[in-house]
Structure formats: structure tokens, C-alpha cells
Protein backbone atom coordinates (compact mmCIF):
# COMPACT_ATOMS: atom_id res chain seq x y z
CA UNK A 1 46.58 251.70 137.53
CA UNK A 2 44.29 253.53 140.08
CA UNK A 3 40.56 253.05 139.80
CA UNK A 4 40.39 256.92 139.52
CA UNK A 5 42.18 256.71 136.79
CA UNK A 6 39.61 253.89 134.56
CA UNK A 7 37.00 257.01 135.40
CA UNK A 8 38.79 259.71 133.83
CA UNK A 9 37.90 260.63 130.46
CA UNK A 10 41.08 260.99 128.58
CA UNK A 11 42.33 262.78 125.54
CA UNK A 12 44.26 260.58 122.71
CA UNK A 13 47.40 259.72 123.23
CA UNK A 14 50.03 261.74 122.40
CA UNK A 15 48.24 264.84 122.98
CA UNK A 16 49.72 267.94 124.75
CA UNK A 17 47.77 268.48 127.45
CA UNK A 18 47.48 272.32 129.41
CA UNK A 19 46.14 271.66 132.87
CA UNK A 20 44.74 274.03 134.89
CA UNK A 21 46.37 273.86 138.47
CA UNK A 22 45.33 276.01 141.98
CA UNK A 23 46.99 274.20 144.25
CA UNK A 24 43.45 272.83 145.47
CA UNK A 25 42.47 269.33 145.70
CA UNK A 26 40.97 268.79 142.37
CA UNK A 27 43.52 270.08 140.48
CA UNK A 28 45.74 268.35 141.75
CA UNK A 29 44.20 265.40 141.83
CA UNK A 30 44.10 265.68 137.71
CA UNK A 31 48.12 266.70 137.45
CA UNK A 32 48.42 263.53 139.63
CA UNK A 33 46.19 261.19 137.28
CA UNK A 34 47.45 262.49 134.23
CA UNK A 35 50.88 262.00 135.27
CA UNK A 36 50.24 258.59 136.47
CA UNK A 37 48.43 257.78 132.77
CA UNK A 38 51.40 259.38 130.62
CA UNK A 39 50.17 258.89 127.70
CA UNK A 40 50.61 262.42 127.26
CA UNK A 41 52.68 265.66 127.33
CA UNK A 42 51.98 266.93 130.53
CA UNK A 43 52.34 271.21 131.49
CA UNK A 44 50.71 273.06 134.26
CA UNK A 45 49.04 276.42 134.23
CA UNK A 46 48.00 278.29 137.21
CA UNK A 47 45.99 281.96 137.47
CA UNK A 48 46.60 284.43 140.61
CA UNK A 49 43.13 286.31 140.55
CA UNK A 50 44.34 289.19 143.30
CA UNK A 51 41.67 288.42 145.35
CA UNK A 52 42.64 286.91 148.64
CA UNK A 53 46.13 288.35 149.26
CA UNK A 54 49.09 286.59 151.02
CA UNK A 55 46.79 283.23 150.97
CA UNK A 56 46.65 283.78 146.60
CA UNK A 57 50.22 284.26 146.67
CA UNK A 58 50.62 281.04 148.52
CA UNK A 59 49.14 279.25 146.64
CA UNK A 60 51.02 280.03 143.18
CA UNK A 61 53.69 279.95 145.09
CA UNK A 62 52.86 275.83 146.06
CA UNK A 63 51.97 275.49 142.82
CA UNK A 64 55.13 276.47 141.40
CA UNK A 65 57.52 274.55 143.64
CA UNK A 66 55.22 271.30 143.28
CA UNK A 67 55.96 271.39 139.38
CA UNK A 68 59.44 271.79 139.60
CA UNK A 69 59.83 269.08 142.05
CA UNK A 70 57.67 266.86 139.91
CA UNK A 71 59.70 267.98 136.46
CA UNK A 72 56.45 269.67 135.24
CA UNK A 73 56.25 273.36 133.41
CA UNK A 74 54.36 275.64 135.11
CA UNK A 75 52.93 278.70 133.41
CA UNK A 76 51.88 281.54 136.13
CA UNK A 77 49.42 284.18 135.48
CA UNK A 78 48.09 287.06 137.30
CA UNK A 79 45.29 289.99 137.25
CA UNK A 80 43.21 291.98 138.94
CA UNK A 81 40.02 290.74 138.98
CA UNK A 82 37.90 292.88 141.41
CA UNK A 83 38.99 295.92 139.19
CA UNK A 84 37.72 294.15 136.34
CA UNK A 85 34.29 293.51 138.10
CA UNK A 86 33.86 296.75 139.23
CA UNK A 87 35.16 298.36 135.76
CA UNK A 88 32.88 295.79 133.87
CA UNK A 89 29.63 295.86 136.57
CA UNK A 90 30.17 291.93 136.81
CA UNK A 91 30.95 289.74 139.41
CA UNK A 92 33.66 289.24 141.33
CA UNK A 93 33.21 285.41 140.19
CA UNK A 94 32.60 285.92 136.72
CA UNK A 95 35.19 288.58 136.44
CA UNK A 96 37.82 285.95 137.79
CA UNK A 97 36.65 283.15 135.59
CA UNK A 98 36.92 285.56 132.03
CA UNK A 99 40.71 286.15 133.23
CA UNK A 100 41.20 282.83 134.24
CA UNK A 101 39.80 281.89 130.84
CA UNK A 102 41.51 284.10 128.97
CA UNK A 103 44.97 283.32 130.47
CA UNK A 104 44.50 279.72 129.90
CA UNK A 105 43.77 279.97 126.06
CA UNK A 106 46.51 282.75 125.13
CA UNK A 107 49.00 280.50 126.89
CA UNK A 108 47.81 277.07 125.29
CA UNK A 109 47.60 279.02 121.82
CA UNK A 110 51.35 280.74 122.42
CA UNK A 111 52.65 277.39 123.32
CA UNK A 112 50.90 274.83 120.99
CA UNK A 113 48.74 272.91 123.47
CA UNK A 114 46.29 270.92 121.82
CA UNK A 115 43.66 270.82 125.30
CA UNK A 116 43.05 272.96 128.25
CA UNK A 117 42.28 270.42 131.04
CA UNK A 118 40.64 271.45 134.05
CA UNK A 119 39.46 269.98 137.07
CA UNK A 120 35.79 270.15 137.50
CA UNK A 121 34.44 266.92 139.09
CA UNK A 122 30.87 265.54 139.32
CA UNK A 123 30.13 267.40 142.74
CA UNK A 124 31.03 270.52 140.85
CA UNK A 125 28.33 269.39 138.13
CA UNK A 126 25.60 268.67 140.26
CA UNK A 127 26.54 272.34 142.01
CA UNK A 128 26.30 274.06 138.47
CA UNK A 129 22.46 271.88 137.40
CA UNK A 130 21.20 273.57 140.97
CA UNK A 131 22.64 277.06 140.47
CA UNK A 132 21.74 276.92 137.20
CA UNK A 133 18.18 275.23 138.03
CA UNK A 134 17.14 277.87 140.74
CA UNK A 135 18.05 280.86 138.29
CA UNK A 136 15.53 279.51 135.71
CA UNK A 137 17.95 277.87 133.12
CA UNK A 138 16.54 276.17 129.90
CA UNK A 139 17.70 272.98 128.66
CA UNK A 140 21.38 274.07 128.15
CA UNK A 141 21.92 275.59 131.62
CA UNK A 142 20.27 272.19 133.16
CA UNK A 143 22.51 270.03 130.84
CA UNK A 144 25.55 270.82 133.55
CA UNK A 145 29.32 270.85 132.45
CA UNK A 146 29.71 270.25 129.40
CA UNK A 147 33.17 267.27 129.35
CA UNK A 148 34.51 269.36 126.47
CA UNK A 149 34.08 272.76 125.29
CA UNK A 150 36.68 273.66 122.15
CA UNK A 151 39.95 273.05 123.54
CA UNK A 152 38.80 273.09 127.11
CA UNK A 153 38.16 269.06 128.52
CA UNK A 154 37.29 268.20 131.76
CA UNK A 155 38.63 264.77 132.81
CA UNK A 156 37.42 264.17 135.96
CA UNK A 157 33.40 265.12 135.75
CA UNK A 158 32.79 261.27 136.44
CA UNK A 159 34.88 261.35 139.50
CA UNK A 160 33.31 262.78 143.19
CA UNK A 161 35.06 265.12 145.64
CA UNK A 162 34.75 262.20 148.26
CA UNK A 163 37.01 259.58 145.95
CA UNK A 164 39.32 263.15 145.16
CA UNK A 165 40.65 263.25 148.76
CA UNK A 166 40.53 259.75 149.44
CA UNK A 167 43.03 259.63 146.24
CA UNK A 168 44.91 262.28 147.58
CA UNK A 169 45.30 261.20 151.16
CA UNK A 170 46.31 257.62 149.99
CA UNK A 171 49.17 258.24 147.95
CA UNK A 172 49.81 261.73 150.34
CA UNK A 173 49.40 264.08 147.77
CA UNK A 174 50.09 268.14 149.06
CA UNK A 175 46.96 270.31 148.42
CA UNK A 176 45.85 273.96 149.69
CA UNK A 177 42.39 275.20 150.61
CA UNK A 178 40.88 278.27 149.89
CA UNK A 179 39.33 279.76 152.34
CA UNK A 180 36.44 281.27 150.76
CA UNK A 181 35.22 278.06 150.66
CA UNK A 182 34.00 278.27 153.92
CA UNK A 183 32.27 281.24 153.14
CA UNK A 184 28.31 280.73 152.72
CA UNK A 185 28.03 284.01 151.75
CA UNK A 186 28.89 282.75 147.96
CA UNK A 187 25.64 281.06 146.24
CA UNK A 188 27.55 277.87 145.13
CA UNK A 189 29.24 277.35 148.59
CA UNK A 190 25.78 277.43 150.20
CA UNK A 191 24.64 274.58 147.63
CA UNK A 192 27.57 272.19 148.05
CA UNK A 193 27.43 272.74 152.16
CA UNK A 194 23.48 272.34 152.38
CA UNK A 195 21.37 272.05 149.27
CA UNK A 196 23.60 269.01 148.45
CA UNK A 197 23.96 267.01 151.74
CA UNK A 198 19.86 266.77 151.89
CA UNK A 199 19.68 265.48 148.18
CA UNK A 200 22.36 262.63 148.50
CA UNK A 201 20.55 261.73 151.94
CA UNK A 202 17.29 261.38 149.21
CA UNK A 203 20.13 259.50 146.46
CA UNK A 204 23.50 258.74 147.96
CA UNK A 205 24.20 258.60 143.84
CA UNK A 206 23.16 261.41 143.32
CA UNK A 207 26.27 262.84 141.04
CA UNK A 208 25.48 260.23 138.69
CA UNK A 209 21.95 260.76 138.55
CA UNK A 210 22.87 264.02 137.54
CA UNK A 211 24.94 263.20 135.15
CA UNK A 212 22.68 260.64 133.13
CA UNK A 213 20.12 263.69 133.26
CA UNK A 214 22.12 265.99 131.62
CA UNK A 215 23.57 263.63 129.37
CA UNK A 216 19.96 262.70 127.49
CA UNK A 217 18.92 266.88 128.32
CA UNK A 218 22.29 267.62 125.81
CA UNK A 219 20.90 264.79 123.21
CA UNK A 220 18.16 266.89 123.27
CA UNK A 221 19.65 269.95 123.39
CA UNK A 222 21.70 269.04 120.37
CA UNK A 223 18.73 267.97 118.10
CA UNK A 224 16.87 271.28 118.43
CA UNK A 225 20.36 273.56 117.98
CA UNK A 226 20.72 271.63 114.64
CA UNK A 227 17.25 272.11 113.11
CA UNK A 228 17.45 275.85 114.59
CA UNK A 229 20.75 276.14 112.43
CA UNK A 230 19.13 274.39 108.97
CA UNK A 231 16.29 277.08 109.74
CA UNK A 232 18.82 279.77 109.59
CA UNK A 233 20.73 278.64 106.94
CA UNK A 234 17.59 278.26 104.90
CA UNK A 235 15.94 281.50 105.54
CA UNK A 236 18.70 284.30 107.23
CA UNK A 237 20.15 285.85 104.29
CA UNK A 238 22.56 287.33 106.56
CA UNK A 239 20.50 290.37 107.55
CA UNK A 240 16.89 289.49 107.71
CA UNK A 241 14.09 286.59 107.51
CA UNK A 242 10.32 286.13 106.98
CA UNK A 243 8.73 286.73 110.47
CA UNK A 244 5.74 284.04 109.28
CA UNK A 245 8.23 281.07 109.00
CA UNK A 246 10.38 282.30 112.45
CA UNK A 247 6.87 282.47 113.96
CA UNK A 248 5.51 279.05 112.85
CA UNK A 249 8.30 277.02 114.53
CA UNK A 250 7.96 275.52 117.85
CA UNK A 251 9.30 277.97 120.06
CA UNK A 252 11.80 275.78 121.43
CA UNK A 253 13.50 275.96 117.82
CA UNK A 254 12.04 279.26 117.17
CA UNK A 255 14.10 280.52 121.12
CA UNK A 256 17.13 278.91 119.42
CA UNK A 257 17.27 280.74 115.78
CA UNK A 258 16.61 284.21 117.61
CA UNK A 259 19.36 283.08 120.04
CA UNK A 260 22.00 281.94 117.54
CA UNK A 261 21.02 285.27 115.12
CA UNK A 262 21.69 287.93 118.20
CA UNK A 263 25.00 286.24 118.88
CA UNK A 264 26.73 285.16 122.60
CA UNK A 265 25.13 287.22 125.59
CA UNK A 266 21.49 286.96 124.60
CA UNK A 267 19.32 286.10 127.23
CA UNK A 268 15.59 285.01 127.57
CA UNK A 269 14.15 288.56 128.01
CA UNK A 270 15.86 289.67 124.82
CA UNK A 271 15.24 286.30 122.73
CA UNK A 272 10.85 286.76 124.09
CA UNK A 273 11.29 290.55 123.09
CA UNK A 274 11.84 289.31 119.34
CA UNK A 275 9.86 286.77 119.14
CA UNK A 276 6.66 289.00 120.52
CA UNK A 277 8.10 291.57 117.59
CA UNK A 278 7.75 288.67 115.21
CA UNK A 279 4.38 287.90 116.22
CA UNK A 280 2.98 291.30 115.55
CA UNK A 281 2.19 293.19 112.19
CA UNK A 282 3.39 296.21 110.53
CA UNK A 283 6.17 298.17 110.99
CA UNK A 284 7.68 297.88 114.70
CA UNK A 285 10.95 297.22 116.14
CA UNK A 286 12.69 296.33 119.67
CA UNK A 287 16.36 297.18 120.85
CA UNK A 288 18.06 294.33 122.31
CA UNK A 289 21.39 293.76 123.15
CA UNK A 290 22.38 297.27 121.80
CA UNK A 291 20.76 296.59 118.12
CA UNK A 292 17.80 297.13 116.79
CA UNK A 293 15.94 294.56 115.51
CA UNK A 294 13.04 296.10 113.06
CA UNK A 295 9.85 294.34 111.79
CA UNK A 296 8.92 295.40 107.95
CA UNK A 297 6.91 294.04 105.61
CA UNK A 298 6.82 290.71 107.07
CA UNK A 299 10.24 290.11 107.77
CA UNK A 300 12.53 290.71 110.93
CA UNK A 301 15.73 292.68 109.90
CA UNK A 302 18.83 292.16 112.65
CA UNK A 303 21.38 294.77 113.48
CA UNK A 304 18.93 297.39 111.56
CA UNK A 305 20.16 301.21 112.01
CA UNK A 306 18.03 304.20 110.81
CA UNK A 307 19.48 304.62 107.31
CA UNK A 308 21.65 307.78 106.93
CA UNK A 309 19.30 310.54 104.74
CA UNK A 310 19.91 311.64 101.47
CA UNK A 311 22.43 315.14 101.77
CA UNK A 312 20.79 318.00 99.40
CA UNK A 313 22.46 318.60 96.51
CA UNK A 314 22.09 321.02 93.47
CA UNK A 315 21.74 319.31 89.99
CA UNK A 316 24.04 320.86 87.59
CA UNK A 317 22.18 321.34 83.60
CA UNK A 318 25.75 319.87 82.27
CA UNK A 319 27.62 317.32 84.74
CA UNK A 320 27.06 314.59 87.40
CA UNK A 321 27.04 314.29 91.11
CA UNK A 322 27.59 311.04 93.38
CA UNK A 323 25.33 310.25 96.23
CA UNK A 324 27.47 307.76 98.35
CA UNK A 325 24.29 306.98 100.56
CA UNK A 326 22.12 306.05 97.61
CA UNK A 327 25.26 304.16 95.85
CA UNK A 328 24.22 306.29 92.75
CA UNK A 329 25.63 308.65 90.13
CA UNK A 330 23.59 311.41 88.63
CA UNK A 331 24.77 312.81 85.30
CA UNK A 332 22.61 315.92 83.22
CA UNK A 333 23.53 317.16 79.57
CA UNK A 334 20.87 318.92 77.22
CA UNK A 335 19.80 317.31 74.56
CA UNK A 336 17.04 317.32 72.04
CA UNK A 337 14.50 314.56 72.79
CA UNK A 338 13.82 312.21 70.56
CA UNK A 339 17.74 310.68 70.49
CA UNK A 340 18.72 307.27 71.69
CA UNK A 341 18.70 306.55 74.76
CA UNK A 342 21.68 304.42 76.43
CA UNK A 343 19.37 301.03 78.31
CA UNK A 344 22.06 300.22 80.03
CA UNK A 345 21.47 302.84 82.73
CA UNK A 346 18.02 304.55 83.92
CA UNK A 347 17.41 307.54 81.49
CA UNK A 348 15.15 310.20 82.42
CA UNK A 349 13.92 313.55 80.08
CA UNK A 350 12.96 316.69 81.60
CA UNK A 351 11.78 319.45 79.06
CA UNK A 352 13.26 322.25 79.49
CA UNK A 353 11.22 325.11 79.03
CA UNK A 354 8.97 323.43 81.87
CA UNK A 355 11.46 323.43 84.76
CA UNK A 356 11.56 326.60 87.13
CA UNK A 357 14.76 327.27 88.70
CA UNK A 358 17.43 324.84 89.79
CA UNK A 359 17.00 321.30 90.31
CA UNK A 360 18.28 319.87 93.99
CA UNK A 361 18.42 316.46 94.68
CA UNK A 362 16.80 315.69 98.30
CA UNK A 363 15.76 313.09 100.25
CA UNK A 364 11.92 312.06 100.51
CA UNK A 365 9.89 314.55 102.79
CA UNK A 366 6.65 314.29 104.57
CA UNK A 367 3.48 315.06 102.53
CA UNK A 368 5.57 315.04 99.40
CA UNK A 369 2.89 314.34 96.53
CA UNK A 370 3.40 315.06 92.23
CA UNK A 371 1.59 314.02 89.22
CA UNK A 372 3.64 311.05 87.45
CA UNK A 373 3.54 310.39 84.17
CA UNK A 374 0.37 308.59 82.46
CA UNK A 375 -0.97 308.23 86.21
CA UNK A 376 -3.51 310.42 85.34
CA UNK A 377 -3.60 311.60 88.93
CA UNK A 378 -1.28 313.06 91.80
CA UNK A 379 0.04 310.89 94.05
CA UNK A 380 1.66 310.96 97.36
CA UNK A 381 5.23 309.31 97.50
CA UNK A 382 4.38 307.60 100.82
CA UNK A 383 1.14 305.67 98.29
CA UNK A 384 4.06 305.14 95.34
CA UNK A 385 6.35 303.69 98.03
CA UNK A 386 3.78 301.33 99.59
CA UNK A 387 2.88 299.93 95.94
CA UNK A 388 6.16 298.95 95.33
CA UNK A 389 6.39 297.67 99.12
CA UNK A 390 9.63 299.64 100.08
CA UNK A 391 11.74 299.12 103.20
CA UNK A 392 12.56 302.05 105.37
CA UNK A 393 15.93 301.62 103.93
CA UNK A 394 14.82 301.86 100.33
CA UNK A 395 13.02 305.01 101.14
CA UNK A 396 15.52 306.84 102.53
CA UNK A 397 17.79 305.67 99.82
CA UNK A 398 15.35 307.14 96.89
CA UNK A 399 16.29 310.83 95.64
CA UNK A 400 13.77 312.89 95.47
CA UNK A 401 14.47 316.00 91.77
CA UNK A 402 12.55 319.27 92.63
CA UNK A 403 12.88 321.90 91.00
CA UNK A 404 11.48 325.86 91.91
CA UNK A 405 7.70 324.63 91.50
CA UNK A 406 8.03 321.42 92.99
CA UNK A 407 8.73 317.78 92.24
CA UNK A 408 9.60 316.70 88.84
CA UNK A 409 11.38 313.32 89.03
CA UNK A 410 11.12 310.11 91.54
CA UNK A 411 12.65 307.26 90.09
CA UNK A 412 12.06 304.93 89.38
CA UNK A 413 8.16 306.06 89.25
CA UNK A 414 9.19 308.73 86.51
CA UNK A 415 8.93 312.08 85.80
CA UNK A 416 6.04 314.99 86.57
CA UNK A 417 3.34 314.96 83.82
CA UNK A 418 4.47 319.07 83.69
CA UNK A 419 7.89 318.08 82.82
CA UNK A 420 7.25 315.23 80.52
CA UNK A 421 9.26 316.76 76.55
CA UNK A 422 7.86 315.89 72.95
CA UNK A 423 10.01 314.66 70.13
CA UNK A 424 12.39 317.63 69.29
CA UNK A 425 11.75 319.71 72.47
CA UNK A 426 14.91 320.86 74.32
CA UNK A 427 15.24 318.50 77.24
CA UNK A 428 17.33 317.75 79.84
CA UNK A 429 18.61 314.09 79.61
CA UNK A 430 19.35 312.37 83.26
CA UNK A 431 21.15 309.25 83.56
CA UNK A 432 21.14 307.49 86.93
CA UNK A 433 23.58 305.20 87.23
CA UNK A 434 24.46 302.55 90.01
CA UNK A 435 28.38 302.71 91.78
């Protein structure tokens, strides 16, 4: 058994194992160390990106002949990744890295693979801590590679580039370079070729040093993603939480909830734009991420939209009509007041020979004001709706009975002192009902 191989981190035995091949060093390196383990089922996958021409297609093309040689499947895929950058406004390198992703996990789910191995190495982890370190990472970004990730493993993060191609050249493994790795013009290329060098010359170990710092930064990491997530699963009821209790954590928790609650993609300017919403009082709200997040009555409600208004509708004296957006059922009949009324639903009275005109059912309006019932003076709905401490979504949910004079019921704060019928007047009996 090689040395190499007492460094790789393996999967159990048995396993069927996807691995992600290029034709470059490290890749095949892994196939190689894999093979030479084989204590599992062994298949190769490789990606053409379309980025570097006749040198891509050489390269699937070396792939391909060294698996069949060797006995080992080879799954080829292809795309076009610079017309997904430029379609999606990304990267050429992240664009190639989602279709390199994506090809890898729809061909290990198709064929029943139970890990995606690929070939990142300990140079490529101390590369990712300084990229990820000189864009301003938190903990996560400066934790490194992650060895697993799902289905995806990565075998070989304890092993250097320099013991890679001393394995290789040993046992004359075949390998291609890619010649943009020459190129400086790429941020991690001008890491590995200078940032690097002058650190090791500081700490010729320095891919280990890296490693044992990322390894206690992810202990860490993990302890403050799993009291973020009792947080949430104590206090998100799916829609909305008290902005006190988000505020009162330590903002490293507090980062976390707002993190996991916006969903993949959030980044620090949209997780410090909630949290300074949380911190502030009344009604406000901040669009992040394409949703609006909306502060109300002490509470932060996620993936908030302006509620759709009530439509206008006329009240017929006999009959009922539904208003979807209020998820109620309005039903009228004449009757003489004084009868039983059904508890089940909310039961209004109107008399009769009080109401002008036709009754419409509206949404709320601005400056609308009445006289309730036994209030003994008029009141503006916006007053009515602040007593009972109503949402935005409640208000715009509440219908609004007017007839030619004015308003004559809000429910639930009750009918218009004008409208209000004595025992054995002619009323008009209204039954709201939930659907």
C-alpha cells in the first residue's frame, strides 16, 4: 500500500464511488488511489466546459481512452459554459463549476452512486482559506473545503500537490495540463504561483496548518449553526418572528437565523440590511434578495407581499357573496330583529328603515371614520385598527359595509349607532362566515 494512500480519507467499503476525472494530475491521482484501495466500485465522470477548444476536447478525449484501458466507466459530459455566464451575469468560473456540479449529481443520481469523489487536495484548500480570506469571508468561508458536502467527498484534502506528482511520476501515471493554469490573470492562479510560495517559505507546513485552522473554525462554525436553528425552530412560525428575541442574540447567532430564514444566496449586505430592520421600531421594511422582509408590530415577517385589496362588491338585501381575498362569505336575508341568532358564525343587524341606498362591500379607505355601537363617539378605522393591533395584512383583509350615507358595518367592531334595530324592527340580518 502507498503512503498516499494511509492519507486518503476513504468512504466505507463497498460503496459506489463517482469520481470526478479531467485528465489533470489530481484527478488522476484519486482514480489511481482508489483503484489501488478497491475496496470499492470504482466509475469515472468527466465534464467538457467549452471553454478552451481543441485542448478541452483533448482532454475528454484522454480521459476516455485512459478508462477503457484501465476497465473503468467513464461518463462524459458537456456544456457551454461562457453562454451560461454571460446569460446568467456570473463568472466564467462559477458558471463552469454549477455545470460541472450539476452534471456530476444527475449522473450519480441516474446511475445509483452513493458518493461524488473529487479531487481537491490540501494546496487547493489553503488556495480557497486565501481567496476566501481576502474577499472578507466569515467563519464558514475561512473554514476551507469542506471533506464532505452531501454526496460530494473529497479524499485527498490531506494530501499536497508536491506528494500528487511525485505519486504520479513514480508509478508513471499519464496526466494533462491545462493551460490556463499558467494564466495569472485568474485570482486563484495568482495565489497558488505567489501568495503561496512566500507563506510556506514563513511554514514549509503550511497546508496542514491550514487545515487544523479550519478544522477547530468548522467546530465552531457548527455550534453557532445549531443554536441559530433551535432559535428558529422555537420562534419562526414559518412566516414571521419577534424582532426583540432576533435582536437580543449575539449577532454571530443572530447573522446565522437571518441567513438560514432568507435561504441559499444571502450574503452579508442582505443578512446587516435585516438585522438593522430588526433593530428599529414601527412599521418599516427592506427588500432583499427579491422579497420583502416587513417590520410590524414587533415582529419581522419574511417573504411579505402587499396584500391584494378587497374588490368592491354590491351587497344583495336577500343572498350572499364570497370574497376570496378576505377568505369570507357574506350572506343578507330580512328578518325581524329580535329572532335567534345562529353563534356559530358572526351575525350582524342592520335596521332597515335606517340604511340609504345599496350596501357595497369595499376595502378600508383613508380617513374612513363612523360611530360604532355603544362607543359613544366616532372613530376613525385607522384608531379601531391600532386597538386591536392589526397587521397590514389584516387590514387589507377587513371589509369595509357602506351604504348611500356612509359606513354602517366594520366587523368585527360592529355596526353604526344609526343603523343599530330594536326588538321587532325590520332588519337586515348579515352572517359572515369564514371559507
Amino acid at each position: 500500500m502507498s503512503e498516499l494512500l494511509k492519507k486518503l480519507r476513504l468512504p466505507e467499503e463497498g460503496s459506489r464511488v463517482l469520481c470526478a476525472v479531467s485528465g489533470g494530475a489530481d484527478s488522476m491521482c484519486l482514480l489511481e488511489l482508489l483503484l489501488e484501495w478497491g475496496g470499492c466500485e470504482i466509475a469515472a465522470a468527466h465534464f467538457e466546459h467549452g471553454i478552451r477548444g481543441e485542448e478541452s476536447l483533448r482532454d475528454r478525449d484522454f480521459v476516455r481512452e485512459y478508462c477503457r484501458e484501465r476497465g473503468v466507466e467513464c461518463f462524459i459530459g458537456s456544456g457551454d459554459a461562457p453562454g451560461i455566464a454571460a446569460e446568467r451575469g456570473i463568472s466564467l468560473e462559477q458558471a463552469a463549476r454549477e455545470l460541472r456540479y450539476d452534471f456530476l449529481e444527475r449522473t450519480a443520481a441516474e446511475h445509483v452512486f452513493d458518493y461524488i469523489a473529487t479531487a481537491h487536495n490540501a494546496d487547493d484548500n489553503v488556495e480557497t482559506v486565501i481567496f476566501n480570506l481576502a474577499r472578507g469571508a466569515g467563519t464558514k468561508g475561512l473554514c476551507g473545503i469542506p471533506p464532505r458536502r452531501g454526496r460530494i467527498i473529497r479524499p485527498q484534502l490531506a494530501i499536497g500537490r508536491e506528494e500528487i506528482e511525485r505519486y504520479l511520476c513514480e508509478r508513471g501515471i499519464p496526466h494533462v495540463e491545462d493551460s490556463t493554469n499558467a494564466d495569472d490573470t485568474y485570482s486563484r492562479n495568482r495565489i497558488r504561483h505567489t501568495v503561496i510560495p512566500a507563506l510556506r517559505a514563513i511554514d514549509p507546513a503550511l497546508g496542514r496548518a491550514v487545515a487544523r485552522t479550519g478544522e477547530l473554525l468548522r467546530r465552531d462554525d457548527e455550534c453557532l449553526e445549531e443554536m441559530a436553528q433551535s432559535f428558529i425552530a422555537a420562534n419562526f412560525d414559518g412566516r414571521s418572528l419577534d424582532a426583540a428575541e432576533l435582536c437580543a442574540l449575539h449577532p454571530a447567532v443572530g447573522s446565522r437565523v437571518v441567513r438560514r430564514i432568507l435561504g441559499p444566496g444571502a450574503e452579508e449586505c442582505h443578512v446587516s440590511a435585516v438585522l438593522a430592520l430588526c433593530a428599529g421600531e414601527g412599521l418599516g421594511w427592506t427588500d432583499v434578495k427579491g422579497q420583502r422582509v416587513r417590520r410590524e408590530r414587533g415582529r419581522l415577517y419574511f417573504r411579505s407581499e402587499t396584500p391584494p385589496e378587497l374588490p368592491s362588491l354590491a351587497l344583495p338585501r336577500q343572498g350572499s357573496v364570497r370574497l376570496d381575498t378576505a377568505g369570507i362569505e357574506i350572506s343578507c336575508r330580512p328578518v325581524v330583529f329580535g329572532e335567534v341568532v345562529n353563534s356559530k358564525f358572526k351575525t350582524y343587524h342592520l335596521k332597515c328603515e335606517n340604511i340609504y341606498g345599496d350596501i357595497t362591500v369595499t376595502a378600508p379607505h383613508s380617513g374612513d371614520r363612523y360611530r360604532p355601537y355603544r362607543r359613544g363617539c366616532t372613530k376613525t378605522l385607522k384608531s379601531l385598527f391600532a386597538e386591536r393591533k392589526y397587521t397590514l395584512e389584516q387590514k387589507a383583509r377587513t371589509p369595509v359595509l357602506r351604504d348611500g350615507k356612509g359606513i354602517v358595518l366594520v366587523p368585527p367592531f360592529g355596526a353604526a349607532e344609526r343603523c343599530v334595530p330594536q326588538k321587532g324592527d325590520a332588519a337586515l340580518e348579515i352572517v359572515i362566515k369564514i371559507i
